[in-house]
Protein backbone atom coordinates (compact mmCIF):
# COMPACT_ATOMS: atom_id res chain seq x y z
CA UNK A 1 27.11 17.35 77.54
CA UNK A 2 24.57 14.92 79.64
CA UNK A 3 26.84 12.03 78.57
CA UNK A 4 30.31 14.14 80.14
CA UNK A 5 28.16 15.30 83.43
CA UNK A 6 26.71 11.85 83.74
CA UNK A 7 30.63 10.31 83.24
CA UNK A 8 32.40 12.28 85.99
CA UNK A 9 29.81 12.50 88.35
CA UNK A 10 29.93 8.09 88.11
CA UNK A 11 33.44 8.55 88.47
CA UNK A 12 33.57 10.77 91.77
CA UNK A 13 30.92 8.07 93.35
CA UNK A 14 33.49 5.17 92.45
CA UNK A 15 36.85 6.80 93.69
CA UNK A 16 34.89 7.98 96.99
CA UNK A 17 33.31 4.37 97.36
CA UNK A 18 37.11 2.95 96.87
CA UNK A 19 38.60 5.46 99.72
CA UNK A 20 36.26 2.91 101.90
CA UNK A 21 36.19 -0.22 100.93
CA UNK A 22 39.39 -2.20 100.81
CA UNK A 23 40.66 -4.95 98.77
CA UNK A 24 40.65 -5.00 94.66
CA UNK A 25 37.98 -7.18 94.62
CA UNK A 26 36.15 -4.07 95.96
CA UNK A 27 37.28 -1.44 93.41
CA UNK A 28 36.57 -4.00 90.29
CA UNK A 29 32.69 -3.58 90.04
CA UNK A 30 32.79 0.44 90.16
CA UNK A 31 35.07 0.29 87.03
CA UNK A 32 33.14 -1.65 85.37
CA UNK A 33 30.38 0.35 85.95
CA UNK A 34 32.32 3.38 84.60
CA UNK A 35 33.26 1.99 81.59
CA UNK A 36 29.47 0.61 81.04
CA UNK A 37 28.38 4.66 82.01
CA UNK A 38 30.94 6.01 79.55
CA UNK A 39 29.86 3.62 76.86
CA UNK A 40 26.32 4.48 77.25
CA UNK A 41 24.77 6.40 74.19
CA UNK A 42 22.53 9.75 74.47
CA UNK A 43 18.98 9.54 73.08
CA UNK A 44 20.56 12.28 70.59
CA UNK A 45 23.65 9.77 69.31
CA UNK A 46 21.34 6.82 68.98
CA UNK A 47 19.04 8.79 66.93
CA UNK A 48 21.60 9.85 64.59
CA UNK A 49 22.88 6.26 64.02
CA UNK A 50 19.43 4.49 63.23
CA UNK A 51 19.06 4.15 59.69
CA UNK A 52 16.57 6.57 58.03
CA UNK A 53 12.98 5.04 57.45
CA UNK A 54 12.43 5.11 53.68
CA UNK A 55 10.09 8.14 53.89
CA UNK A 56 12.73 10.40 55.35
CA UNK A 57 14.93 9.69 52.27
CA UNK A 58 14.67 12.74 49.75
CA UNK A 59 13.47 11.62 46.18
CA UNK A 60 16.09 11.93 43.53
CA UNK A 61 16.48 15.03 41.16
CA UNK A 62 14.06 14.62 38.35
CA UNK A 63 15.69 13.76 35.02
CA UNK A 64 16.76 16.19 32.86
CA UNK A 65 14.65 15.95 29.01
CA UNK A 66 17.17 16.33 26.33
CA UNK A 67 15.55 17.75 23.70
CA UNK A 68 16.59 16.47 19.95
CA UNK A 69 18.91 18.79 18.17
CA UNK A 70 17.21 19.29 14.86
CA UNK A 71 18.66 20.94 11.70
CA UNK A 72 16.44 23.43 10.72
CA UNK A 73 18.53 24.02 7.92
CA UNK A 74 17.78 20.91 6.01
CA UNK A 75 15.70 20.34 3.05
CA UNK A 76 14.25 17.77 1.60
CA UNK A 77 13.75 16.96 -1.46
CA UNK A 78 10.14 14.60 -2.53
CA UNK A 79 10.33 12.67 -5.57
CA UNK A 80 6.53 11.68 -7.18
CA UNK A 81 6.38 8.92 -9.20
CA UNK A 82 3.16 6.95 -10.75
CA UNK A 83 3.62 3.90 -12.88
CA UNK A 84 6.38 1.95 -14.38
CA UNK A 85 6.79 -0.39 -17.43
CA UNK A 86 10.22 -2.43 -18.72
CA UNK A 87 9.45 -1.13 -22.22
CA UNK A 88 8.89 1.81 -23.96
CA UNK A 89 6.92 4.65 -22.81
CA UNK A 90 4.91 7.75 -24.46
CA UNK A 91 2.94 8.64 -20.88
CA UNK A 92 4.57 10.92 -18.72
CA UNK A 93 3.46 8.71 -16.11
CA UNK A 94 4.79 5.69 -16.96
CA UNK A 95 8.45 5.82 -16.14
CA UNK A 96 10.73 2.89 -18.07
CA UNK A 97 12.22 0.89 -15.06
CA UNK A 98 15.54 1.17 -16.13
CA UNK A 99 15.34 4.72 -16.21
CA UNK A 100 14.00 3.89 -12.83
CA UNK A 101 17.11 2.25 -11.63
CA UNK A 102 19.35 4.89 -13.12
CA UNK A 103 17.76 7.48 -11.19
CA UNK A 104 18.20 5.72 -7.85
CA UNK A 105 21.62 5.29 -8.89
CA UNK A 106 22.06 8.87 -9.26
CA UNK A 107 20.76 9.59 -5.64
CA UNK A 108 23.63 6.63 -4.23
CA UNK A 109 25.93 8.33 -6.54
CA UNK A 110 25.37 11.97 -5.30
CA UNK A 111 25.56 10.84 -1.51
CA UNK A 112 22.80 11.48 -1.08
CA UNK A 113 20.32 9.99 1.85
CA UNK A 114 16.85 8.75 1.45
CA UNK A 115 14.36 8.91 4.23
CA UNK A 116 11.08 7.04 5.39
CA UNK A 117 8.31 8.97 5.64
CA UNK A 118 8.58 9.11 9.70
CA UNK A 119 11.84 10.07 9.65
CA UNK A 120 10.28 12.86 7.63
CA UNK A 121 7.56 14.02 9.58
CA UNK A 122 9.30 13.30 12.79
CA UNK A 123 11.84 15.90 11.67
CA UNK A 124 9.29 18.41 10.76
CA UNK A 125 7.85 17.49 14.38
CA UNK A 126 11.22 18.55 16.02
CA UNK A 127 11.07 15.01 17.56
CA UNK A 128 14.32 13.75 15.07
CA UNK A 129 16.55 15.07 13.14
CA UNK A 130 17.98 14.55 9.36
CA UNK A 131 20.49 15.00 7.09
CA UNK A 132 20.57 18.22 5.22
CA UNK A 133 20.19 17.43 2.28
CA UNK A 134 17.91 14.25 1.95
CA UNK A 135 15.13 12.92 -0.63
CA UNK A 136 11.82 10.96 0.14
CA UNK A 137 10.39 8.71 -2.64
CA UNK A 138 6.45 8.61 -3.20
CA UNK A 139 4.33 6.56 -5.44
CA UNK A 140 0.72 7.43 -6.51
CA UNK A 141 -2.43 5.63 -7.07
CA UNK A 142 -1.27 1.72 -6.59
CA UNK A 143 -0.47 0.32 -10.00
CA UNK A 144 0.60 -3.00 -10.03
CA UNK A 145 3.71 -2.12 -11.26
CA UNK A 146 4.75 -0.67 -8.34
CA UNK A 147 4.84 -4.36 -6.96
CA UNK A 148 6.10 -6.34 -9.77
CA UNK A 149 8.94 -3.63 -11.04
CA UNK A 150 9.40 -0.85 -8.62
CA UNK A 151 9.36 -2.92 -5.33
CA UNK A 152 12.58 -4.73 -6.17
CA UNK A 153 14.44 -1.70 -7.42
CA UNK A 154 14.31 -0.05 -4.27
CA UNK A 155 14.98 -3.15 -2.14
CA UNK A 156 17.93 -3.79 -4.35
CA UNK A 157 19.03 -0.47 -2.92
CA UNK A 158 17.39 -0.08 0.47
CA UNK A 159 15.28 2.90 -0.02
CA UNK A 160 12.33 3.29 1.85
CA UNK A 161 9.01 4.81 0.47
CA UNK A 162 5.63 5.64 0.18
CA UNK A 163 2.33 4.45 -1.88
CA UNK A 164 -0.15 7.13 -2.10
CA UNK A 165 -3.63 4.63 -2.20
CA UNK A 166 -7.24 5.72 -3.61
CA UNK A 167 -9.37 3.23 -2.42
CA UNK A 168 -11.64 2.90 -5.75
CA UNK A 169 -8.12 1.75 -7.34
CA UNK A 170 -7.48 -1.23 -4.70
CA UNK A 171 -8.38 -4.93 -5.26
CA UNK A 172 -10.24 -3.98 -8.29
CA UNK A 173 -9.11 -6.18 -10.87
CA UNK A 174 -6.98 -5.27 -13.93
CA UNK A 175 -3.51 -3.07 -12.98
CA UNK A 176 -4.80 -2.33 -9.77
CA UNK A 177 -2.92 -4.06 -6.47
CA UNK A 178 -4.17 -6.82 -4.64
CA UNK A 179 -4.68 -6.65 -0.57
CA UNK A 180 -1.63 -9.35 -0.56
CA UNK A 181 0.56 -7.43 -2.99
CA UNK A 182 0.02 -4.06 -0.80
CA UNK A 183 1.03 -6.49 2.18
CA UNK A 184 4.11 -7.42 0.75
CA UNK A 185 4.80 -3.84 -0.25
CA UNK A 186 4.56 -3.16 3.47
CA UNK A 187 6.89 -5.96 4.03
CA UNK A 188 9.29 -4.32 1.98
CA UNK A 189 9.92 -0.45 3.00
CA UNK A 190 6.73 0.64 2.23
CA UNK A 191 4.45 3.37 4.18
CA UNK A 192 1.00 3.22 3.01
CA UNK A 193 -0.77 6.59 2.75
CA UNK A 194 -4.07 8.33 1.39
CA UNK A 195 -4.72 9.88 -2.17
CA UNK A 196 -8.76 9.95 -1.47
CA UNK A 197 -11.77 7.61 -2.10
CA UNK A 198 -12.35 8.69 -5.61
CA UNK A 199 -9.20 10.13 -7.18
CA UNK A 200 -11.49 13.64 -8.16
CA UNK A 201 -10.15 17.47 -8.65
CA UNK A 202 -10.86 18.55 -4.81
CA UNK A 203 -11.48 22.02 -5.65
CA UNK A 204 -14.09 21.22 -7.97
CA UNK A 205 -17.31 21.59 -6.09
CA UNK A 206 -19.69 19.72 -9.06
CA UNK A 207 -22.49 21.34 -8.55
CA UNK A 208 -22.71 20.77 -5.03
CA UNK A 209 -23.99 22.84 -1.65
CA UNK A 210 -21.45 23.91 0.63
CA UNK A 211 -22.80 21.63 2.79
CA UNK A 212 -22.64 19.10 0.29
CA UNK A 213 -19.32 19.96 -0.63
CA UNK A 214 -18.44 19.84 2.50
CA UNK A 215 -19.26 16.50 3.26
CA UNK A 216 -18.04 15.10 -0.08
CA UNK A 217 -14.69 16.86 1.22
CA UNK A 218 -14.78 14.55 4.66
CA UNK A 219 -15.51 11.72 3.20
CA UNK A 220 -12.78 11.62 0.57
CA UNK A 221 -10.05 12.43 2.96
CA UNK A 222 -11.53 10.97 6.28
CA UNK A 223 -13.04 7.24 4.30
CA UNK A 224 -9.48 6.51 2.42
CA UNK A 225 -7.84 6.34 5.62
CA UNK A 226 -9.95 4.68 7.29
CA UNK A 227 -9.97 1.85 4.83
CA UNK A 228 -6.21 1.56 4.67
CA UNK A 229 -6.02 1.47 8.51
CA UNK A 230 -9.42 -1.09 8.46
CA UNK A 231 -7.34 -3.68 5.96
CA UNK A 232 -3.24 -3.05 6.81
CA UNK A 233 -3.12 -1.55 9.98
CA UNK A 234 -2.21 -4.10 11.47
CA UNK A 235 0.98 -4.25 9.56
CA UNK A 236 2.88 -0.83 11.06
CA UNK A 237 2.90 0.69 7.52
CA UNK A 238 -0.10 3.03 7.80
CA UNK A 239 0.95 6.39 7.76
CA UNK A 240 -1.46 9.54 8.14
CA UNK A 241 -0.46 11.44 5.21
CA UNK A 242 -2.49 12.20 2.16
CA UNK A 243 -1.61 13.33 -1.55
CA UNK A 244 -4.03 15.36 -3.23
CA UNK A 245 -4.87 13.89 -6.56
CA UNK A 246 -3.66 16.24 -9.27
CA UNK A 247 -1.98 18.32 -6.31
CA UNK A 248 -4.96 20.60 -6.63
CA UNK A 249 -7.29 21.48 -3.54
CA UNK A 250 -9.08 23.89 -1.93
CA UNK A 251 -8.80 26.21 1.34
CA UNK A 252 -11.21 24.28 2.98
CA UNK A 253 -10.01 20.74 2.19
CA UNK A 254 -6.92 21.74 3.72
CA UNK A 255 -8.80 23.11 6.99
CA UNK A 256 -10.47 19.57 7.05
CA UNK A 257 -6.87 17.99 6.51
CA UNK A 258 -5.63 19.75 9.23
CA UNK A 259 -8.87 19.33 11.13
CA UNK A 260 -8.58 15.06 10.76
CA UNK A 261 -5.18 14.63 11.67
CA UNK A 262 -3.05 14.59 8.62
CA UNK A 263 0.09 14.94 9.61
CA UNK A 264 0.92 16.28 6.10
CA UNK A 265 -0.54 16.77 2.82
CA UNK A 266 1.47 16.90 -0.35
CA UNK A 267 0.96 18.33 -3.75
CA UNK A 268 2.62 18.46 -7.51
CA UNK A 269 4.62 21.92 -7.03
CA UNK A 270 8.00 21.06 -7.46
CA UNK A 271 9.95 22.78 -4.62
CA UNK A 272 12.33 21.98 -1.65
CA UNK A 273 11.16 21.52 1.42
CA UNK A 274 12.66 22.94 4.37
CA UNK A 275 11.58 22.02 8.21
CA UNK A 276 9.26 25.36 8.20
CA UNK A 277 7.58 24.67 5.02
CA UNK A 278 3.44 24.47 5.79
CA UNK A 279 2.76 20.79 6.34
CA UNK A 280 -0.51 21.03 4.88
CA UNK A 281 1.15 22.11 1.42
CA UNK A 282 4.40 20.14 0.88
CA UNK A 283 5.67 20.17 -2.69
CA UNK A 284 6.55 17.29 -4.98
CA UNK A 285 8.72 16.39 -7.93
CA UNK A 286 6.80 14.70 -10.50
CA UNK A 287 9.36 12.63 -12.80
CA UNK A 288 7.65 12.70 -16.47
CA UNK A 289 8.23 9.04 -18.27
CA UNK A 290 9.22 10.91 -21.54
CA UNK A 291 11.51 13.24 -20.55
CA UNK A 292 12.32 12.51 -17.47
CA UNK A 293 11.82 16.13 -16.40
CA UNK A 294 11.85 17.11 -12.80
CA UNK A 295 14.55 14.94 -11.39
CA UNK A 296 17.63 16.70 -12.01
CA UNK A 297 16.36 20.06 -10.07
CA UNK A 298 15.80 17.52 -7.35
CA UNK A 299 18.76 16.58 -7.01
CA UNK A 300 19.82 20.29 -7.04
CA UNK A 301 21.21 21.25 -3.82
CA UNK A 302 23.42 23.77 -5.22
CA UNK A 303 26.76 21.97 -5.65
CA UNK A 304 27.18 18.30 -5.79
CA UNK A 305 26.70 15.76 -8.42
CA UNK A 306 25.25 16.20 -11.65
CA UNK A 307 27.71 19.06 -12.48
CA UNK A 308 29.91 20.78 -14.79
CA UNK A 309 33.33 21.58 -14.06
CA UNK A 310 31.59 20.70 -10.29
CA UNK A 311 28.77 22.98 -10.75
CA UNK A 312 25.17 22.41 -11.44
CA UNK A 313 24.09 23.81 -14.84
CA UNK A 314 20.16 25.09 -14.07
CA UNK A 315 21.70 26.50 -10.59
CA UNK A 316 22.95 29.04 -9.25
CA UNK A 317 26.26 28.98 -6.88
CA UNK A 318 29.15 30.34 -4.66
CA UNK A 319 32.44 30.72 -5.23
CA UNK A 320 35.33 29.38 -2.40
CA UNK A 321 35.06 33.04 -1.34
CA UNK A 322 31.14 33.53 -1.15
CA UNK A 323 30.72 34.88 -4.31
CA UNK A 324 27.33 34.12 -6.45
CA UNK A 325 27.78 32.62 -9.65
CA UNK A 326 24.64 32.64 -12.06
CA UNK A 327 23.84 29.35 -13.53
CA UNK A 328 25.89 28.34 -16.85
CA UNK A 329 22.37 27.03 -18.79
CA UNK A 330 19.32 29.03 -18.10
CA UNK A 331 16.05 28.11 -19.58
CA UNK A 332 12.87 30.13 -20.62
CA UNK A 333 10.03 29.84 -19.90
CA UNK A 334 12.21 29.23 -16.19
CA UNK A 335 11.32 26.37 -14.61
CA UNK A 336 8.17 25.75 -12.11
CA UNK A 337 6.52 29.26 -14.19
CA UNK A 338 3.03 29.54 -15.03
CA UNK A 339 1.88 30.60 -17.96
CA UNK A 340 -1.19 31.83 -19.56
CA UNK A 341 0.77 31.09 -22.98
CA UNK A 342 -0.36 27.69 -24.88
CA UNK A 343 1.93 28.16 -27.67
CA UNK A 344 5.48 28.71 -25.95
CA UNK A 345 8.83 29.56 -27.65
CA UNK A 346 11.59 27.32 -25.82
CA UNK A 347 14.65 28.68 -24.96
CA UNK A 348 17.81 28.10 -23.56
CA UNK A 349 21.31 29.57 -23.38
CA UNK A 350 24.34 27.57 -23.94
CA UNK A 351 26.62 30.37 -23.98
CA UNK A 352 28.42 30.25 -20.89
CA UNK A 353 29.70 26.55 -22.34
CA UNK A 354 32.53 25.90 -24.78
CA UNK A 355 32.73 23.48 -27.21
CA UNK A 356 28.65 22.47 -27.33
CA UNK A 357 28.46 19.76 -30.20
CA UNK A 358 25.71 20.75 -32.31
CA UNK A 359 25.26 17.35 -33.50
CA UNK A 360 25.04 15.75 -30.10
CA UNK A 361 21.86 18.02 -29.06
CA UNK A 362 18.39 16.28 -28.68
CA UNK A 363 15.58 17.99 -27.30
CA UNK A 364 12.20 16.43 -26.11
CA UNK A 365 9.19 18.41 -25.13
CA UNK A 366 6.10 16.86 -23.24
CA UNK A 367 3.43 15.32 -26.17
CA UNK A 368 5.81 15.99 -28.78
CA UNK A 369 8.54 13.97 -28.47
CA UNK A 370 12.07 14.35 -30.03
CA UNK A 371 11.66 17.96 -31.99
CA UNK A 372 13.44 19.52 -34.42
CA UNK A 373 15.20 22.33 -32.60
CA UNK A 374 17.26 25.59 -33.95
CA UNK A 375 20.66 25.78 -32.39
CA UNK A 376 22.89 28.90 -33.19
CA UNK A 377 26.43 28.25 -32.48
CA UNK A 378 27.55 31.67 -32.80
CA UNK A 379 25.35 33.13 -29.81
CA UNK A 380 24.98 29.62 -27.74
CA UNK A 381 20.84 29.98 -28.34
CA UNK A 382 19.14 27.28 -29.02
CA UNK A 383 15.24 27.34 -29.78
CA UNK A 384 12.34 25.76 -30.36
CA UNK A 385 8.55 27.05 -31.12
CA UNK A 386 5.58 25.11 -30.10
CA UNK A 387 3.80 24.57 -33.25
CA UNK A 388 0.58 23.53 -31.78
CA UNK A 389 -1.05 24.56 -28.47
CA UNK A 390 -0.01 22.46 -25.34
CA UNK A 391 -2.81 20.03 -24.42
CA UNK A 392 -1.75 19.10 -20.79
CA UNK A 393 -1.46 21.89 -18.10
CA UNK A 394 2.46 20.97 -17.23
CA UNK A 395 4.87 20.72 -19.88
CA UNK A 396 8.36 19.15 -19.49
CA UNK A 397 11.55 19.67 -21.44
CA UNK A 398 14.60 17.97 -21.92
CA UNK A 399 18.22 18.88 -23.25
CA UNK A 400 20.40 16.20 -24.29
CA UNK A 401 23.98 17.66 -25.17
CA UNK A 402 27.68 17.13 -25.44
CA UNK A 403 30.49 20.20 -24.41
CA UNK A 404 33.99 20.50 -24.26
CA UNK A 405 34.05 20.51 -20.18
CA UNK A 406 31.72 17.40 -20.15
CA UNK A 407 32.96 14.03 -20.43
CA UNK A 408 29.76 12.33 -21.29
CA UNK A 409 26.36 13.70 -22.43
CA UNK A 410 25.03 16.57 -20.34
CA UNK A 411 21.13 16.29 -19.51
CA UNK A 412 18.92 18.76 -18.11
CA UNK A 413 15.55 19.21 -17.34
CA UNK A 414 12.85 20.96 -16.40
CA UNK A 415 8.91 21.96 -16.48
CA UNK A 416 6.58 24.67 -16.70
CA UNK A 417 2.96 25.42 -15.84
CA UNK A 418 0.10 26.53 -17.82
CA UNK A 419 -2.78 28.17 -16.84
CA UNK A 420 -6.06 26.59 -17.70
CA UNK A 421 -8.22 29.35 -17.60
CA UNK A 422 -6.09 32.45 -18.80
CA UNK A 423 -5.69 30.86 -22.58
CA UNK A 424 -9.75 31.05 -22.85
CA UNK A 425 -10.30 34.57 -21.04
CA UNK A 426 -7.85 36.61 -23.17
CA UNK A 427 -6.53 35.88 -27.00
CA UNK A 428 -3.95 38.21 -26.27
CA UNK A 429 -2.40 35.75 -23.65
CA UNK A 430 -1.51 32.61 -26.45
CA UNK A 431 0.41 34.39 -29.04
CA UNK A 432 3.87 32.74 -30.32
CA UNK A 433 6.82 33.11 -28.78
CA UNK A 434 4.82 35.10 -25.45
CA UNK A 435 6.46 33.84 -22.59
CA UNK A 436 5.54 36.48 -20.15
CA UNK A 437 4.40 34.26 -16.58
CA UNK A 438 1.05 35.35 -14.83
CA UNK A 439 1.35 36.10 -11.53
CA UNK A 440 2.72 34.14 -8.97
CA UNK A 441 -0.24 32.00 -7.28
CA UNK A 442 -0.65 28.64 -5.27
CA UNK A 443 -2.33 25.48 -6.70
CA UNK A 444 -5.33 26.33 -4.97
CA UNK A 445 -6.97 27.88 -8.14
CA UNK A 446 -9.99 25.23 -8.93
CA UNK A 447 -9.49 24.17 -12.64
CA UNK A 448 -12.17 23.88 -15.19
CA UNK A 449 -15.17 21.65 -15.60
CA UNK A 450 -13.51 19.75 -18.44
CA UNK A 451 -10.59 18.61 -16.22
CA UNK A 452 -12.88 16.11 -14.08
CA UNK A 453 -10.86 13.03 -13.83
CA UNK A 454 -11.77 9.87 -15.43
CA UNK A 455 -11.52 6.33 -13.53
CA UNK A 456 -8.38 6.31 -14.74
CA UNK A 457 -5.92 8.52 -12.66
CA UNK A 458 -2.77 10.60 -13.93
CA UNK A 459 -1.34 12.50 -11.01
């Protein structure tokens, strides 16, 4: 508006000064002081057009965080191995390395994916996600083995994994690994992880205090750390998990996991693992060298490889429609049971299959061996009675067998639990052929005296 007053009033003053003067010379200087008045800019206008200073610029809109879609559905399944040989074995945990290779096979085979242990814990962090159906590979103790016969196995297919390490078993001398081998484990898809200072039944107090106990506890969890991140930390391998040795513990060794940082802690119960599963209590296949027990259930997703007439034979299913189907084999005593019973009667029900070939059955039983089984073709039953009580505490079976919907030998496995305790507190409880399990009950139960480990380990 001050700019449009200011422009006519200039105006009037230059037509009434050119009703007086004559001449154009006279007129030219009034217009072009109009035209410098009507190109003058307001204080308002000139304002608008200068450039903002930087602090008058508005910051941009934060980012929006994306958080990771994670399937909650998944589960993994965590394989435990120990030590290997390329010969003959009669320890359950000393796997042949061929079998070795056959079982890794059988994971490619089944499409299966195999994941680190970050990918692992970063999934049960919510910070990645997995595929749903997945397996992690662990290896306890350090053998030497595990360098000069596992190590190339699972580069040859690209599987990571992960050494459990108790440091009284490193750079000792004899089977045990060398810093450099460890080193070139790391080199080679391995995470190194805890398994204590001492390889000892953490339950067990010993005769100890609490307080005693309690510092025992700390230092086997807190020291074996410590000393893997002192001597390969600088390698990117270390990984703050721990195994307990002989998957057995105690309520307060896992508040004083939890308490030091673990970021999981793993045992021997062989179970799935889905993303809510505690972390302080995650469950582990142990493969037995013998019988190779354990491996097949996990693999067991329900459906997949490893099938008859493309279903599993210790699980159960669904139909195309959503019906359950029962499993075609099922087993007593049933797999992952604990029992009170030393002296077993071993079942299993072929029924549900046509055409089984007596002569093609072989089954082997932890400490026994190949054993001389009774099969009754008319009812699909086969048995077999423990003639001596069980020595170990876990006892693994396997079924070797031919059928007429089976192109090549059908193998299942499987393993049981047995109490330590109940067999001396009742007579009543180790009686052939009583298969009844005890109540269901974690691994948290300490186990006897007798049980203390000796230098050399076995879970």
């Amino acid at each position: 508006m001050k700019r449009v007053t200011l422009s006519l009033l200039t105006l009037a003053a230059a037509l009434s000064a050119g009703f007086f003067l004559t001449g154009c010379e006279k007129v030219k200087p009034y217009l072009e002081t109009v035209k410098t008045a009507l190109d003058r800019e307001t204080e308002e206008e000139a304002a608008a057009r200068k450039p903002l200073a930087e602090a008058d610029i508005p910051p941009p809109p934060a980012p929006v965080k994306m958080e990771p879609v994670i399937n909650k559905e998944a589960r993994v399944s965590v394989l435990g191995y120990h030590d290997f040989t390329d010969g003959s074995s009669t320890n359950d945990m000393i796997l042949n390395i061929d079998d070795f290779r056959s079982q890794l096979q059988a994971i490619k085979d089944s499409q299966l994916h195999v994941i680190s242990m970050r990918q692992f814990l970063d999934w049960k962090q919510a910070k990645a996600d997995i595929p749903a159906e997945s397996i992690l590979i662990t290896i306890d103790d350090g053998w030497k083995a595990t360098h000069t016969l596992a190590m190339g196995v699972l580069k040859e297919f690209g599987y990571p994994y992960t050494v459990f390490f108790y440091k009284n078993y490193v750079n000792v001398g004899g089977r045990s690994l060398t810093h450099d081998e460890i080193r070139e484990l790391a080199a080679n898809g391995a995470t190194l992880s805890s398994h204590s200072v001492s390889h000892q039944n953490m339950s067990s107090r010993g005769g100890r205090s609490e307080a005693d106990y309690d510092t025992w506890l700390r230092l086997e969890l807190e020291e074996s750390h410590r000393f893997l991140e002192a001597n390969f930390g600088d390698t990117g391998a270390v990984v703050k998990t721990f195994a307990f040795p002989y998957g057995i513990y105690s309520d307060r060794a896992l508040e004083l996991a939890r308490e030091f940082g673990y970021e999981a802690c793993f045992t021997v119960n062989g179970k799935k693992t889905s993303w809510d599963t505690e972390d302080m209590e995650i469950g582990r296949y142990v493969v037995h060298g013998t019988t190779l027990a354990n491996f097949d259930p996990a693999l067991d997703f329900g459906g997949g490889s490893l099938t008859s007439a493309g279903r599993k034979l210790l699980a159960e299913s669904r139909t195309e429609t959503g019906e359950e189907q029962a499993p075609l084999v099922t087993v007593n005593p049933t797999p992952n049971s604990v029992l009170g019973n030393r002296l077993p009667l071993i079942e299993i029900d072929l029924s549900k299959l046509t055409g089984v070939d007596p002569a093609s059955i072989i089954l082997r039983v932890t400490g026994f061996g190949k054993v001389p089984h009774q099969f009754d073709n008319a009812t699909g039953l086969l048995t077999y009675q423990l003639p001596q009580r069980l020595r170990l505490d876990t006892c693994g079976v396997q079924l070797t067998f031919r059928h007429a919907g089976s192109a090549d030998n059908e193998v299942i496995g499987w393993t049981f639990q047995i109490d330590p305790i109940a067999d001396y507190l009742s007579s009543d409880v180790t009686a052939p052929g009583k298969n009844d399990p005890l109540p269901a009950d974690d691994n948290k139960a300490p186990a006897p005296e007798s049980q203390s480990p000796t230098a050399t380990p076995s879970l």
